[in-house]
Protein backbone atom coordinates (compact mmCIF):
# COMPACT_ATOMS: atom_id res chain seq x y z
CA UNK A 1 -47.53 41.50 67.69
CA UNK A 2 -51.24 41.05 66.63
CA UNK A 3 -51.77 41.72 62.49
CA UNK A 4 -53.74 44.53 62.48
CA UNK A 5 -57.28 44.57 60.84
CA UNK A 6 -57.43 46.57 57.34
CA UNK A 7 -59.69 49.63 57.66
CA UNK A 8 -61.97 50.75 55.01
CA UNK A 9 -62.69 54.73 54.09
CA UNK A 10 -65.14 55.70 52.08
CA UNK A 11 -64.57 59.74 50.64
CA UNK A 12 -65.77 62.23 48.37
CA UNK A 13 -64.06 62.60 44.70
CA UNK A 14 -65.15 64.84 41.61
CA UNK A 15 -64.16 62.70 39.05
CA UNK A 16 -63.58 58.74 39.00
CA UNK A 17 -61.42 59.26 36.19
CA UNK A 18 -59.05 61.81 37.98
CA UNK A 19 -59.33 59.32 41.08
CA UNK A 20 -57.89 56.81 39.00
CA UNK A 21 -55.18 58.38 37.50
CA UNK A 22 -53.92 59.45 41.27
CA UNK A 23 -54.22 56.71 43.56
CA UNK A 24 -54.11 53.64 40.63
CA UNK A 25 -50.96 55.28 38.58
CA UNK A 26 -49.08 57.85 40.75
CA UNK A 27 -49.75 56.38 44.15
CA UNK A 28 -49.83 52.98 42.62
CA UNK A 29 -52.27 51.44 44.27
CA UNK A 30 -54.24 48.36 42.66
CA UNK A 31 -57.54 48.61 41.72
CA UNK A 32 -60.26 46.58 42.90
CA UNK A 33 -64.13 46.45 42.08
CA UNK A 34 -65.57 49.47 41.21
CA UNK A 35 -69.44 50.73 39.64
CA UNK A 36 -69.72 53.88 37.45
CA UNK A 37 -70.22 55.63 41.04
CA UNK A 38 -67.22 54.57 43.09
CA UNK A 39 -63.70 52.85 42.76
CA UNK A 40 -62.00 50.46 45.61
CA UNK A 41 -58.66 50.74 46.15
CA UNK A 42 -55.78 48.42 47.39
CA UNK A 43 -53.80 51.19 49.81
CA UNK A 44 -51.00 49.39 51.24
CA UNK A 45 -53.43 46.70 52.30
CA UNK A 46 -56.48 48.26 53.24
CA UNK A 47 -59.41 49.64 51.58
CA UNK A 48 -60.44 52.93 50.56
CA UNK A 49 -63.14 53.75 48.16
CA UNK A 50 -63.58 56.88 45.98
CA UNK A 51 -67.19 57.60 45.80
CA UNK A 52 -67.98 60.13 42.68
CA UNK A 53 -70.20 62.69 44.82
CA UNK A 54 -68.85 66.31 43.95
CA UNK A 55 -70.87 68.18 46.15
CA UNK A 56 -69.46 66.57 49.15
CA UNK A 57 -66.26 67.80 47.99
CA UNK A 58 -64.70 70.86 49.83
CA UNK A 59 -62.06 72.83 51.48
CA UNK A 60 -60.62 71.16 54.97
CA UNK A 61 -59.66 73.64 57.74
CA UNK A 62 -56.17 73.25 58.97
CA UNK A 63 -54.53 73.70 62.71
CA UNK A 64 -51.03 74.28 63.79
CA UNK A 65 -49.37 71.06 64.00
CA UNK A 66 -45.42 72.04 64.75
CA UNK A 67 -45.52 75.17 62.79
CA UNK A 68 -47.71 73.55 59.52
CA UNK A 69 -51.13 74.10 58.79
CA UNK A 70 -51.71 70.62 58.90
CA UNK A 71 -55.45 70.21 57.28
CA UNK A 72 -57.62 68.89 59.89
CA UNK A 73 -59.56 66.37 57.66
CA UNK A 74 -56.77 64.01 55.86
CA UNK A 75 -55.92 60.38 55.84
CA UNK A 76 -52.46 58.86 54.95
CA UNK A 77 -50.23 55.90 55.46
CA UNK A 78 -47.31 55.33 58.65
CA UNK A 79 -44.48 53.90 56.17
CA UNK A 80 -41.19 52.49 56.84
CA UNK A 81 -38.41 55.69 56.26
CA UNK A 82 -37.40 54.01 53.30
CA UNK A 83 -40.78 53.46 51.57
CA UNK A 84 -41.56 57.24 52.56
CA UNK A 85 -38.40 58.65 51.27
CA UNK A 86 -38.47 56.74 47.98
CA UNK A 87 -42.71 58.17 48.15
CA UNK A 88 -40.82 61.37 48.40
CA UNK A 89 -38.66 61.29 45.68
CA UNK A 90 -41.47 59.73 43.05
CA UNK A 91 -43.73 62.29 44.07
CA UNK A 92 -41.07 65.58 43.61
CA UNK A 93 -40.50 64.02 40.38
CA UNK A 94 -44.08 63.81 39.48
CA UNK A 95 -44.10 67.51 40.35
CA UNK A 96 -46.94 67.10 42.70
CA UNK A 97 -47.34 70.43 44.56
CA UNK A 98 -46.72 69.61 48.18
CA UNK A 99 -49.48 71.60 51.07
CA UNK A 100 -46.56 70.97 53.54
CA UNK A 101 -43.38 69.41 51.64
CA UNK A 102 -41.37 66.57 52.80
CA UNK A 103 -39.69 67.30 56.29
CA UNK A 104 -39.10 66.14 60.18
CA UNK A 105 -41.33 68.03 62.42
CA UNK A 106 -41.18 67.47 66.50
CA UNK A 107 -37.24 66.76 66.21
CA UNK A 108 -35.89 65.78 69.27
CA UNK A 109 -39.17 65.41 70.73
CA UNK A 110 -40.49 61.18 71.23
CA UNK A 111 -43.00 61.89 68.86
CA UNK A 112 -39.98 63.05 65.43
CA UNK A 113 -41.30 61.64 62.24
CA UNK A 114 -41.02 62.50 58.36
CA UNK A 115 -44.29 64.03 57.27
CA UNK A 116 -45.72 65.43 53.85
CA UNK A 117 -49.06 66.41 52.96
CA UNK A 118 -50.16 66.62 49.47
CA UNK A 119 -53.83 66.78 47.81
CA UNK A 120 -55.31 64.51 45.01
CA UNK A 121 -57.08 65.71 42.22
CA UNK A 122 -60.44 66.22 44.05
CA UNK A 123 -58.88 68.09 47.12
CA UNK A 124 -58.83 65.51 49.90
CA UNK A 125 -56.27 65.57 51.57
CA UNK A 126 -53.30 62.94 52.50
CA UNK A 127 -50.11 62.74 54.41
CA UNK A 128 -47.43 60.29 54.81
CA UNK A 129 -45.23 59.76 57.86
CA UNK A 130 -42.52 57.74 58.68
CA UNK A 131 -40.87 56.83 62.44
CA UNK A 132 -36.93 56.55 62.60
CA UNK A 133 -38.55 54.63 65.65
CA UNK A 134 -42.08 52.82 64.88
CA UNK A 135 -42.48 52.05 68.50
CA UNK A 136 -42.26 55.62 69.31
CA UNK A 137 -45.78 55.94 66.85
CA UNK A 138 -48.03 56.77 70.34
CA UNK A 139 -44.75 58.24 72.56
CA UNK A 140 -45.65 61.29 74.33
């Protein structure tokens, strides 16, 4: 299998401070250059940057994804069921306030994964999924 490429994703945060605190000590991601406008951030090996622009900040729609309002503009991590559960766990006992809390949606179906969707200080949105299968990641 080919490595894949990093991405990079640039998004909206009120407060570099707040941004900080979330992705650099709860989510634990490492911190890489930043300005007094933006922050990069290691996520699991690729790069996303928290760019201080509050007005850009707002309210994502959601759809109905399995019987969740799933927010329609999010971004998140595919994690091993392990990583994701222990995610999980750290995150309950960080008393985050889960938009859709920890469960399996599609069961049965090719397509079964662990999902959770959760917001960071700012609003944007995030989820975190996990495949019992990995290869079953594009299964119809």
């Amino acid at each position: 299998m080919t490595e894949l490429p990093p991405f990079h994703l640039a998004f909206p945060v009120t407060s570099l401070a707040s941004a900080r605190a979330f992705y650099g000590g709860l989510l634990g991601c490492p911190e890489g250059r930043s300005s007094d406008d933006w922050v990069d951030f290691d996520f699991h090996g690729h790069q996303i940057v928290a760019h201080l622009a509050p007005e850009e900040v707002r309210a994502a729609a959601a759809h109905d994804v399995d019987g969740d309002a799933v927010p329609v503009r999010h971004f998140g991590l595919v994690l091993a069921m392990d990583d994701w559960q222990a995610l999980a766990e750290r995150l309950r006992a960080a008393g985050t306030r889960f938009v859709i809390e920890p469960h399996v949606r599609f069961r049965g179906q090719p397509g079964e994964q662990a999902t959770m969707f959760l917001r960071d200080p700012c609003g944007n949105a995030l989820e975190f999924k996990a495949f019992a299968d990995r290869t079953k990641l594009f299964a119809k």
